[in-house]
PDB file of N, CA and C in Angstrom:
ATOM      1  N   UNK A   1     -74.942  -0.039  31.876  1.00  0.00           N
ATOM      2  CA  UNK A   1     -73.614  -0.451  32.239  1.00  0.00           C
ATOM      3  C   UNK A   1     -72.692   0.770  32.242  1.00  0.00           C
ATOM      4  N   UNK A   2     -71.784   0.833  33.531  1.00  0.00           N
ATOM      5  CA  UNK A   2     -70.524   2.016  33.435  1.00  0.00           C
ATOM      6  C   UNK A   2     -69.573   1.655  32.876  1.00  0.00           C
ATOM      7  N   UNK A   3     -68.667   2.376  31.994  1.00  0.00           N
ATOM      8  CA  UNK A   3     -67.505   2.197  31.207  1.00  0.00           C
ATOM      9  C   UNK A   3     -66.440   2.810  32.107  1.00  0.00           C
ATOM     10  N   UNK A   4     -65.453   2.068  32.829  1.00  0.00           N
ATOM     11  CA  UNK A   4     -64.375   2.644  33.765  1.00  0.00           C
ATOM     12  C   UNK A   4     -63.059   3.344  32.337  1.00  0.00           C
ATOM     13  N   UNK A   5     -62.598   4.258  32.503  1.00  0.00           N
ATOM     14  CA  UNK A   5     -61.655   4.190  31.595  1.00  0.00           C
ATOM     15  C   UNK A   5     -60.527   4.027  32.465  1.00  0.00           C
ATOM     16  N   UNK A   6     -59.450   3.507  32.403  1.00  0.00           N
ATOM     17  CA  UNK A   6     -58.293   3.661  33.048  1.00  0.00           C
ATOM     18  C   UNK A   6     -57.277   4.297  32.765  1.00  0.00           C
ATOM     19  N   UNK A   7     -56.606   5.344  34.271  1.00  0.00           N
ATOM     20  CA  UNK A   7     -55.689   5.614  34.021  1.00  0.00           C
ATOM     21  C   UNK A   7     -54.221   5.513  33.679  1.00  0.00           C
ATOM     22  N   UNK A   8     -54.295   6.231  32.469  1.00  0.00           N
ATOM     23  CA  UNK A   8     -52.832   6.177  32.112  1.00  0.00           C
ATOM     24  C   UNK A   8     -51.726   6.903  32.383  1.00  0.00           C
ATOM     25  N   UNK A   9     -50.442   6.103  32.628  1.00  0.00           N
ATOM     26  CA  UNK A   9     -49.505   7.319  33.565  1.00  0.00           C
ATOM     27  C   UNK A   9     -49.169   8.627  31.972  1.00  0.00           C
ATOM     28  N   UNK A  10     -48.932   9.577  32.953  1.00  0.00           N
ATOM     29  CA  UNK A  10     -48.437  10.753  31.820  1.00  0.00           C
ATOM     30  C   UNK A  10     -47.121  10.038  30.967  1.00  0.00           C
ATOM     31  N   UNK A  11     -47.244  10.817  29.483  1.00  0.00           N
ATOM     32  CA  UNK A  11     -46.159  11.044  29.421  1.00  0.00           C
ATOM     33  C   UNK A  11     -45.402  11.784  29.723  1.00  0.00           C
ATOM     34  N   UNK A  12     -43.779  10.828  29.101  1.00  0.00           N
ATOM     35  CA  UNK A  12     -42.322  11.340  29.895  1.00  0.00           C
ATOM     36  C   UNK A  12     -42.570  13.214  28.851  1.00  0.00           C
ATOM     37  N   UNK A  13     -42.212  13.942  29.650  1.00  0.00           N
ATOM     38  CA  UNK A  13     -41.719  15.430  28.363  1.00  0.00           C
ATOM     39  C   UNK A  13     -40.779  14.892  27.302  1.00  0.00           C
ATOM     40  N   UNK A  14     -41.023  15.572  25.994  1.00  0.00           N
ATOM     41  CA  UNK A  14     -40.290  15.263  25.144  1.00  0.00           C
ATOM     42  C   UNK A  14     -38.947  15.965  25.220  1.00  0.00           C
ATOM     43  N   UNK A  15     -39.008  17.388  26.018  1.00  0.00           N
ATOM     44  CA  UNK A  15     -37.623  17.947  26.441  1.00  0.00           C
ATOM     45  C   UNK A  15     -36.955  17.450  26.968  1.00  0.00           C
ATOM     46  N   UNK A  16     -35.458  17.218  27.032  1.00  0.00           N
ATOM     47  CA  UNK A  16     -34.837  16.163  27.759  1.00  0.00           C
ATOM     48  C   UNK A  16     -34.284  17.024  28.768  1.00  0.00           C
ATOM     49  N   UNK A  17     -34.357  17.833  29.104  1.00  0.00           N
ATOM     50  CA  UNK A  17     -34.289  19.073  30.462  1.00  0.00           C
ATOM     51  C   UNK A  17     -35.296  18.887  31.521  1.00  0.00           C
ATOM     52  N   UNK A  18     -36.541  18.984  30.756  1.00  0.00           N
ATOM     53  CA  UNK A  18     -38.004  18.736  31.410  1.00  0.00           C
ATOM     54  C   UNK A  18     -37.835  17.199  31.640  1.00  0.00           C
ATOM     55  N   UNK A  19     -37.378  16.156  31.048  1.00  0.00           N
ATOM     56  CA  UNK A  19     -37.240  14.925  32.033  1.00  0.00           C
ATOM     57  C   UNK A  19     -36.027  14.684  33.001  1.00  0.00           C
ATOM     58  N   UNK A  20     -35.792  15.471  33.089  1.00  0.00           N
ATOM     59  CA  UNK A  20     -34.305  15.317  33.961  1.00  0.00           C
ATOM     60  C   UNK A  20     -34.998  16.000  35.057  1.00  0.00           C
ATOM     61  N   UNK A  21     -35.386  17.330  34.906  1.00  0.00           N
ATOM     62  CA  UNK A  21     -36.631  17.614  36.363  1.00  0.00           C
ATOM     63  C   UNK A  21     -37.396  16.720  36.787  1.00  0.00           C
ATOM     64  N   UNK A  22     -38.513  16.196  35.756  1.00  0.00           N
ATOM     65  CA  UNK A  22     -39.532  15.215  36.257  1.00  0.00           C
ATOM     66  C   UNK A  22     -38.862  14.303  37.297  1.00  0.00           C
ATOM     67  N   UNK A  23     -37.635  13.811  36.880  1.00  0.00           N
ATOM     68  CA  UNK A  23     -36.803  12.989  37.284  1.00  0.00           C
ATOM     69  C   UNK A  23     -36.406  12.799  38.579  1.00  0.00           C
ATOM     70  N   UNK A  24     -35.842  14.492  38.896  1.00  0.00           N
ATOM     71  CA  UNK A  24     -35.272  15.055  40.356  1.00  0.00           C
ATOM     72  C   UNK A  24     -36.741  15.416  41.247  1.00  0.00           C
ATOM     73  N   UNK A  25     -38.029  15.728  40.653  1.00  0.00           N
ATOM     74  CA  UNK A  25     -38.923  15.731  41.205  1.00  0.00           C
ATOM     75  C   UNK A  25     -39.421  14.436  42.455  1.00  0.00           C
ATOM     76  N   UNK A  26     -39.429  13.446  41.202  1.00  0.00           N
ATOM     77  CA  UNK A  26     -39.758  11.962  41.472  1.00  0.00           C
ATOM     78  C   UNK A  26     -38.677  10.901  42.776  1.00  0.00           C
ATOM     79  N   UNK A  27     -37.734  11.624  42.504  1.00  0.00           N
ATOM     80  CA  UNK A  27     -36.509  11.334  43.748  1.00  0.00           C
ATOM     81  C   UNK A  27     -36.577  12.335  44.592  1.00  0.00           C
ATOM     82  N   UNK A  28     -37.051  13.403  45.027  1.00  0.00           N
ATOM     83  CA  UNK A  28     -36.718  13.799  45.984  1.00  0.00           C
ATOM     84  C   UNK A  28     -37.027  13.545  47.406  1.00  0.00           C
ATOM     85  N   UNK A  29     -37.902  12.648  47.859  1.00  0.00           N
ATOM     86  CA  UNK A  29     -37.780  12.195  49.197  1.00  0.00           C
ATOM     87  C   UNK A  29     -36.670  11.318  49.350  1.00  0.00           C
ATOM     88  N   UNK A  30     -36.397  10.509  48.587  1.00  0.00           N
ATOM     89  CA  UNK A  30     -34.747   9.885  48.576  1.00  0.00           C
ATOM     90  C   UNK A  30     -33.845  10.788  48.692  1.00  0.00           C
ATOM     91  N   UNK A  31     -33.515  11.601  47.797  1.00  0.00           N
ATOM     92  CA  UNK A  31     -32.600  12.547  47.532  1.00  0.00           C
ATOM     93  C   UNK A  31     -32.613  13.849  49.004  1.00  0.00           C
ATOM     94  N   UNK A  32     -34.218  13.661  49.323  1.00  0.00           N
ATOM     95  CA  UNK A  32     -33.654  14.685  50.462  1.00  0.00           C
ATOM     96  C   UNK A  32     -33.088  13.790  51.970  1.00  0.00           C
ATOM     97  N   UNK A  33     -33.362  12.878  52.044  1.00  0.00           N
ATOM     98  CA  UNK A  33     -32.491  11.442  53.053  1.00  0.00           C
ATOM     99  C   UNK A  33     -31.089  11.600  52.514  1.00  0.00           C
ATOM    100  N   UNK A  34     -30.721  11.890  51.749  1.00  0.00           N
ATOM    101  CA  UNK A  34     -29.253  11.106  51.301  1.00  0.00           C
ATOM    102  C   UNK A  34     -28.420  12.734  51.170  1.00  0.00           C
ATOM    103  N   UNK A  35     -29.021  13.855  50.822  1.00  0.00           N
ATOM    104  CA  UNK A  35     -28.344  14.202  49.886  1.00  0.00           C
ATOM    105  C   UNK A  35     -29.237  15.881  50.512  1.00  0.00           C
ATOM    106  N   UNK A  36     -29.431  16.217  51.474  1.00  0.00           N
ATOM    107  CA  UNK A  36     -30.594  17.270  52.017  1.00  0.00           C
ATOM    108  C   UNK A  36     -29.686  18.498  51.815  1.00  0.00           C
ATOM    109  N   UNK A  37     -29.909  19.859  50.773  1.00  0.00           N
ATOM    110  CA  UNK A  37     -29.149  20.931  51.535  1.00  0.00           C
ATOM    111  C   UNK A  37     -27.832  21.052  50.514  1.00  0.00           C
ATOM    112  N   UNK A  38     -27.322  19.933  49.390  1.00  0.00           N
ATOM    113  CA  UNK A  38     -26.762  19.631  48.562  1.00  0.00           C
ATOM    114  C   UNK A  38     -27.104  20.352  47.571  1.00  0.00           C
ATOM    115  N   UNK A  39     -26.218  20.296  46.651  1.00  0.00           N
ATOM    116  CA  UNK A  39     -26.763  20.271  44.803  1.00  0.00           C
ATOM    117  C   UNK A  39     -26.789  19.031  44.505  1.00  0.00           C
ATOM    118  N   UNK A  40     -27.755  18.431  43.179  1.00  0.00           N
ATOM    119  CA  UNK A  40     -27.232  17.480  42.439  1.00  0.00           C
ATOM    120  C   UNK A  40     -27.374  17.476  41.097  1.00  0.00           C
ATOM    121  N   UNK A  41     -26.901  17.254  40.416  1.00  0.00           N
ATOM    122  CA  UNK A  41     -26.845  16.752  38.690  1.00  0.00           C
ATOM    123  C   UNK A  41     -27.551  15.891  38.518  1.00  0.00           C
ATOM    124  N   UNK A  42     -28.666  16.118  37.831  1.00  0.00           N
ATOM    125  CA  UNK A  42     -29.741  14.591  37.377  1.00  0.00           C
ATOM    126  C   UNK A  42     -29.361  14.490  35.780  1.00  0.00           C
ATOM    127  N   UNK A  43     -28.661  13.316  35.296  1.00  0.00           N
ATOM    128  CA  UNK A  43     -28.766  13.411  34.040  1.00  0.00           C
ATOM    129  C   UNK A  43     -28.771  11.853  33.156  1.00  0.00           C
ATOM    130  N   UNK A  44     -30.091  11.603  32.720  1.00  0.00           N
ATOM    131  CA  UNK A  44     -30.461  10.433  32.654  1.00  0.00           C
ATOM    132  C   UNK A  44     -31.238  10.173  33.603  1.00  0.00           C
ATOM    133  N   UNK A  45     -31.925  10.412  34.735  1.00  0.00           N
ATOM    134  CA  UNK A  45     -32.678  10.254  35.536  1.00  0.00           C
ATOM    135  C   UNK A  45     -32.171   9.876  36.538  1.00  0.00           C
ATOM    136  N   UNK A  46     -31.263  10.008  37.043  1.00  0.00           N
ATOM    137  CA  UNK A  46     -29.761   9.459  37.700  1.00  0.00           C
ATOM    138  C   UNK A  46     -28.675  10.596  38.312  1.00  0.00           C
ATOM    139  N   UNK A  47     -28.601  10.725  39.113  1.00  0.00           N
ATOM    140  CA  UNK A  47     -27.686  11.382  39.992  1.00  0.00           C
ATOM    141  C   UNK A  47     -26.182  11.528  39.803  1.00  0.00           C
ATOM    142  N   UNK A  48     -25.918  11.677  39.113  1.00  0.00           N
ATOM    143  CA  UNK A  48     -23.810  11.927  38.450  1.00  0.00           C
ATOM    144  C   UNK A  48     -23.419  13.039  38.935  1.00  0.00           C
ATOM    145  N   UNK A  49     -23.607  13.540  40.076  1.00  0.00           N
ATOM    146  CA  UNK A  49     -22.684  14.566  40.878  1.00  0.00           C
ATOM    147  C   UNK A  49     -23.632  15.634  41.763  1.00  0.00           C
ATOM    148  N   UNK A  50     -22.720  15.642  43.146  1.00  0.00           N
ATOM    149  CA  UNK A  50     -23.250  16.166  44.458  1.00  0.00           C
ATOM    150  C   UNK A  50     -22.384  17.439  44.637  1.00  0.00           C
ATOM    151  N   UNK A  51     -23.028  18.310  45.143  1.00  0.00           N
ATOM    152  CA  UNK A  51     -22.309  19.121  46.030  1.00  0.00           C
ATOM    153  C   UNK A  51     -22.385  20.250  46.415  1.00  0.00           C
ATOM    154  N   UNK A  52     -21.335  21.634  47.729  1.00  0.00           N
ATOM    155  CA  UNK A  52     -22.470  22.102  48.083  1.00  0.00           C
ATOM    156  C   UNK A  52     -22.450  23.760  47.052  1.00  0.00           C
ATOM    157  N   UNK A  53     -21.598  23.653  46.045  1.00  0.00           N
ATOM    158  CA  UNK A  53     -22.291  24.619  45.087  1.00  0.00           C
ATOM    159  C   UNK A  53     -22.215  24.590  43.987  1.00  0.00           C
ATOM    160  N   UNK A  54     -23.378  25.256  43.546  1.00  0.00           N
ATOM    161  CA  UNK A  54     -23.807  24.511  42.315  1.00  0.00           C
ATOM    162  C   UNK A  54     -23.007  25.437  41.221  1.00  0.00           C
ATOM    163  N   UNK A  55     -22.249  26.439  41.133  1.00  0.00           N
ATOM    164  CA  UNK A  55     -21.521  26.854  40.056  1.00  0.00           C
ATOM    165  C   UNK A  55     -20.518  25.635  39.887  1.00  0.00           C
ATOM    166  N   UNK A  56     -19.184  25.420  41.105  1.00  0.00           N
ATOM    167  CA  UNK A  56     -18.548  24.468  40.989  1.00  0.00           C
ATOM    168  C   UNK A  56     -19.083  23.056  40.515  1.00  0.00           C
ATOM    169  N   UNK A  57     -20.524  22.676  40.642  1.00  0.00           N
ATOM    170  CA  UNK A  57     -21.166  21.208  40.261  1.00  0.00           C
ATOM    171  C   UNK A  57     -21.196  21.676  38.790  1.00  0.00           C
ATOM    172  N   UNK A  58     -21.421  22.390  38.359  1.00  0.00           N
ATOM    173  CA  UNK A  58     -21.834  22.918  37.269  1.00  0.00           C
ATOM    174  C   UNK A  58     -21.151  22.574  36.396  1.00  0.00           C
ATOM    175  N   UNK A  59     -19.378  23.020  36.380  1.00  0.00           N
ATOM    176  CA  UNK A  59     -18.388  23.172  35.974  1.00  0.00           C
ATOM    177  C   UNK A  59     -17.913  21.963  35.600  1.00  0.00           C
ATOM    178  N   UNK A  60     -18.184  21.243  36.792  1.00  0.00           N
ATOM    179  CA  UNK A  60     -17.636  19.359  36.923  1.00  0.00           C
ATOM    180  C   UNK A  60     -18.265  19.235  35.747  1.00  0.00           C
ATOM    181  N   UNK A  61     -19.841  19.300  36.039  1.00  0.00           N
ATOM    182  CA  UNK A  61     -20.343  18.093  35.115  1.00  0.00           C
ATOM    183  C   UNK A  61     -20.852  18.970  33.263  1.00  0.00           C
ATOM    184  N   UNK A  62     -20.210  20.236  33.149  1.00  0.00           N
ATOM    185  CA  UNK A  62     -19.792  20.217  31.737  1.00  0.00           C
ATOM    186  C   UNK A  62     -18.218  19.318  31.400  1.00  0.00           C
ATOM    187  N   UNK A  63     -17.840  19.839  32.171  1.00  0.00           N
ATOM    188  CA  UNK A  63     -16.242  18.690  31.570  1.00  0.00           C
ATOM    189  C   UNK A  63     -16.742  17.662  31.592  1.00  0.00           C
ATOM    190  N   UNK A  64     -17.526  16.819  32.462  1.00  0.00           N
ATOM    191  CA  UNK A  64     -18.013  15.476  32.494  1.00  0.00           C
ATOM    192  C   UNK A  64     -19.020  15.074  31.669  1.00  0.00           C
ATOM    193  N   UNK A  65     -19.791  15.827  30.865  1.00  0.00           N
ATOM    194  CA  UNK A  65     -20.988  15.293  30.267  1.00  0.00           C
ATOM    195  C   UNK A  65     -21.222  16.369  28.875  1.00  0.00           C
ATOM    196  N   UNK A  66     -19.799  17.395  28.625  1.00  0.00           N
ATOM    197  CA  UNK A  66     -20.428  18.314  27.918  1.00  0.00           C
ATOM    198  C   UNK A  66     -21.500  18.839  27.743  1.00  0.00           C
ATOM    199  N   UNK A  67     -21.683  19.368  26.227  1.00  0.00           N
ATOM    200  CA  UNK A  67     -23.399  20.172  26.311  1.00  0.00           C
ATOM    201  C   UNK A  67     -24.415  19.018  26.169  1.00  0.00           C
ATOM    202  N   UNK A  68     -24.361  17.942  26.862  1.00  0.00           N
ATOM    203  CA  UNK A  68     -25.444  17.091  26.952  1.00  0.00           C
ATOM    204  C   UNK A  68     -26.276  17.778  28.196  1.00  0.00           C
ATOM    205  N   UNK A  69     -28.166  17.173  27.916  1.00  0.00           N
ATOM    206  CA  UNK A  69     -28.776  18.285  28.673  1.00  0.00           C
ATOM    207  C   UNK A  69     -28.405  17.657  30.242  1.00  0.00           C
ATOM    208  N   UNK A  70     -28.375  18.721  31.194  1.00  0.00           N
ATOM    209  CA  UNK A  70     -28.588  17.835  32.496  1.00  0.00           C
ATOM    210  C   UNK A  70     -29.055  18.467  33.556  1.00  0.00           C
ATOM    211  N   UNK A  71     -29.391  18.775  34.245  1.00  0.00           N
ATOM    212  CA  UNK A  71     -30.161  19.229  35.356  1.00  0.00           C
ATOM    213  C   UNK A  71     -29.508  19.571  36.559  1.00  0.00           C
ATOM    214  N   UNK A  72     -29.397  20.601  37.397  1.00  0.00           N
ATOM    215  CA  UNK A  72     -29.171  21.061  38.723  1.00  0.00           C
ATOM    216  C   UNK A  72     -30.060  20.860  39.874  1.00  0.00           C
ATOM    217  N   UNK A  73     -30.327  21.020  40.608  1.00  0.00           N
ATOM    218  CA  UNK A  73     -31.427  21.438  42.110  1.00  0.00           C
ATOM    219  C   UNK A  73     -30.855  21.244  42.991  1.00  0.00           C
ATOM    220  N   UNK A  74     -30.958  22.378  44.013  1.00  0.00           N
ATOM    221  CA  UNK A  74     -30.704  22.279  45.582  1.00  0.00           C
ATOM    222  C   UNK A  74     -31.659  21.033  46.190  1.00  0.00           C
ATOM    223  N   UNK A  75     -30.954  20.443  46.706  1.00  0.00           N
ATOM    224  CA  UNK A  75     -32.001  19.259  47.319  1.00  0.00           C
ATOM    225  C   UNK A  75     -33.033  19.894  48.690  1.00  0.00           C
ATOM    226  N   UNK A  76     -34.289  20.399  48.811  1.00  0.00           N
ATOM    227  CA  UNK A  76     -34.677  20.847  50.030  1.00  0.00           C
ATOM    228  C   UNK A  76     -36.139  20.680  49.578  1.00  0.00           C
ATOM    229  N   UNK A  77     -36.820  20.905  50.466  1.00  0.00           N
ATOM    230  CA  UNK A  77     -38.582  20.705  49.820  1.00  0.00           C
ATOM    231  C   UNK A  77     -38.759  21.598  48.825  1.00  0.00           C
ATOM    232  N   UNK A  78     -38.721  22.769  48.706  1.00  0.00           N
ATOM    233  CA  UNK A  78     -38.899  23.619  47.952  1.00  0.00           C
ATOM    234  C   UNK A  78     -37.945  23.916  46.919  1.00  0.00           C
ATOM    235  N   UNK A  79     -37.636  23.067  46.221  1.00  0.00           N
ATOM    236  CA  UNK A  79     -35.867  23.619  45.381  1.00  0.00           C
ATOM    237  C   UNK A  79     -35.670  24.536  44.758  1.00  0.00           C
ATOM    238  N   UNK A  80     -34.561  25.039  44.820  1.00  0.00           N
ATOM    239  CA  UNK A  80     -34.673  26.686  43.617  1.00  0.00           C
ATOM    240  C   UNK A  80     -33.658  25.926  42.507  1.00  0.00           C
ATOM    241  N   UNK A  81     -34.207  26.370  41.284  1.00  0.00           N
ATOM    242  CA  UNK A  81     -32.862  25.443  40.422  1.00  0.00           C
ATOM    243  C   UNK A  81     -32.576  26.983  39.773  1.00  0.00           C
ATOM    244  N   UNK A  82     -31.003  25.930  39.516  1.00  0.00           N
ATOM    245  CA  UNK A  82     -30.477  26.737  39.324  1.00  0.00           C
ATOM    246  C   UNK A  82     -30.353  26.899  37.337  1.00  0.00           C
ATOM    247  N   UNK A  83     -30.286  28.520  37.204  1.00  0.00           N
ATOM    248  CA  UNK A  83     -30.073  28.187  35.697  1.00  0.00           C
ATOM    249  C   UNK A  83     -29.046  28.469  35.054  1.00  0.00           C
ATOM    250  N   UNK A  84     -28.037  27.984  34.867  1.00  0.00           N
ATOM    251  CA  UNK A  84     -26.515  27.702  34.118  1.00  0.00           C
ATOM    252  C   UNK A  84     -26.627  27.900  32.848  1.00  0.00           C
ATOM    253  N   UNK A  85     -26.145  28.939  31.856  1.00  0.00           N
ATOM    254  CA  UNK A  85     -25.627  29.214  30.314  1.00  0.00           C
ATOM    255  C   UNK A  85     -25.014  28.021  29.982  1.00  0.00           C
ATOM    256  N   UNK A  86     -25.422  27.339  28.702  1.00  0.00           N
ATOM    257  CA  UNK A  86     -24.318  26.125  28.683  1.00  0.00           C
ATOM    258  C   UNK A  86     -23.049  26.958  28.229  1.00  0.00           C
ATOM    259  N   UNK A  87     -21.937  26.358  27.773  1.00  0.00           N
ATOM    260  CA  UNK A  87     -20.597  26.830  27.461  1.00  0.00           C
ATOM    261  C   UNK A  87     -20.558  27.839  26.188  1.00  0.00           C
ATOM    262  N   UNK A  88     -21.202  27.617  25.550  1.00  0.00           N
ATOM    263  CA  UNK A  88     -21.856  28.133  23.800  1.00  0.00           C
ATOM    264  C   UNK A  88     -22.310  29.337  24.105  1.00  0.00           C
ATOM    265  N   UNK A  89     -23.233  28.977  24.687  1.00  0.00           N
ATOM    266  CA  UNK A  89     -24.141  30.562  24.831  1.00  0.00           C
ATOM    267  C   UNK A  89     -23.404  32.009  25.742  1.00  0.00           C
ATOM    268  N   UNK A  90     -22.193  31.370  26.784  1.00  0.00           N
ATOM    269  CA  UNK A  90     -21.133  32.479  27.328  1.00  0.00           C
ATOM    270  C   UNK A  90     -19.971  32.783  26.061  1.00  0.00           C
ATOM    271  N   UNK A  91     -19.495  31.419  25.785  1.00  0.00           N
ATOM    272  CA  UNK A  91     -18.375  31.584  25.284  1.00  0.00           C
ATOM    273  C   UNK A  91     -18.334  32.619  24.053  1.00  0.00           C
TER     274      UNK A  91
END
């Protein structure tokens, strides 16, 4: 007799940076329909701010979300993310 094992989905990362990517990963054929050529803020797995640069997105969504973790990416097939100092580490 064969023993099938079944697959189990991965786990989520325990980094909450690394799930906010997984996140923007997992949306991006949506995200490139809606939103192509953009920045966006993934935080919570969820989209809280667009636009087309990402210092200014940046800026928004520390006033908006403080040093909670949250995520950037150019929306395009290939994304370059971007990497932002939180406020602490400039100030």
């Amino acid at each position: 007799s064969t023993v099938r094992a079944q697959a189990r989905p991965s786990p989520l990362p325990r980094d909450p940076l690394a799930r906010e990517a997984a996140a923007f990963r997992h949306k991006l054929p949506e995200l490139l329909r809606a939103w192509g050529g953009q920045y966006v803020a993934i935080y919570h797995g969820r989209v809280v701010g667009r636009g087309p640069d990402d210092e200014e997105l940046a800026d928004r969504m520390f006033r908006k979300l403080g040093d909670a973790p949250f995520y950037i990416a150019r929306v395009e097939e290939a994304p370059a993310v971007c990497e932002v100092p939180s406020p602490e580490v400039v100030g």
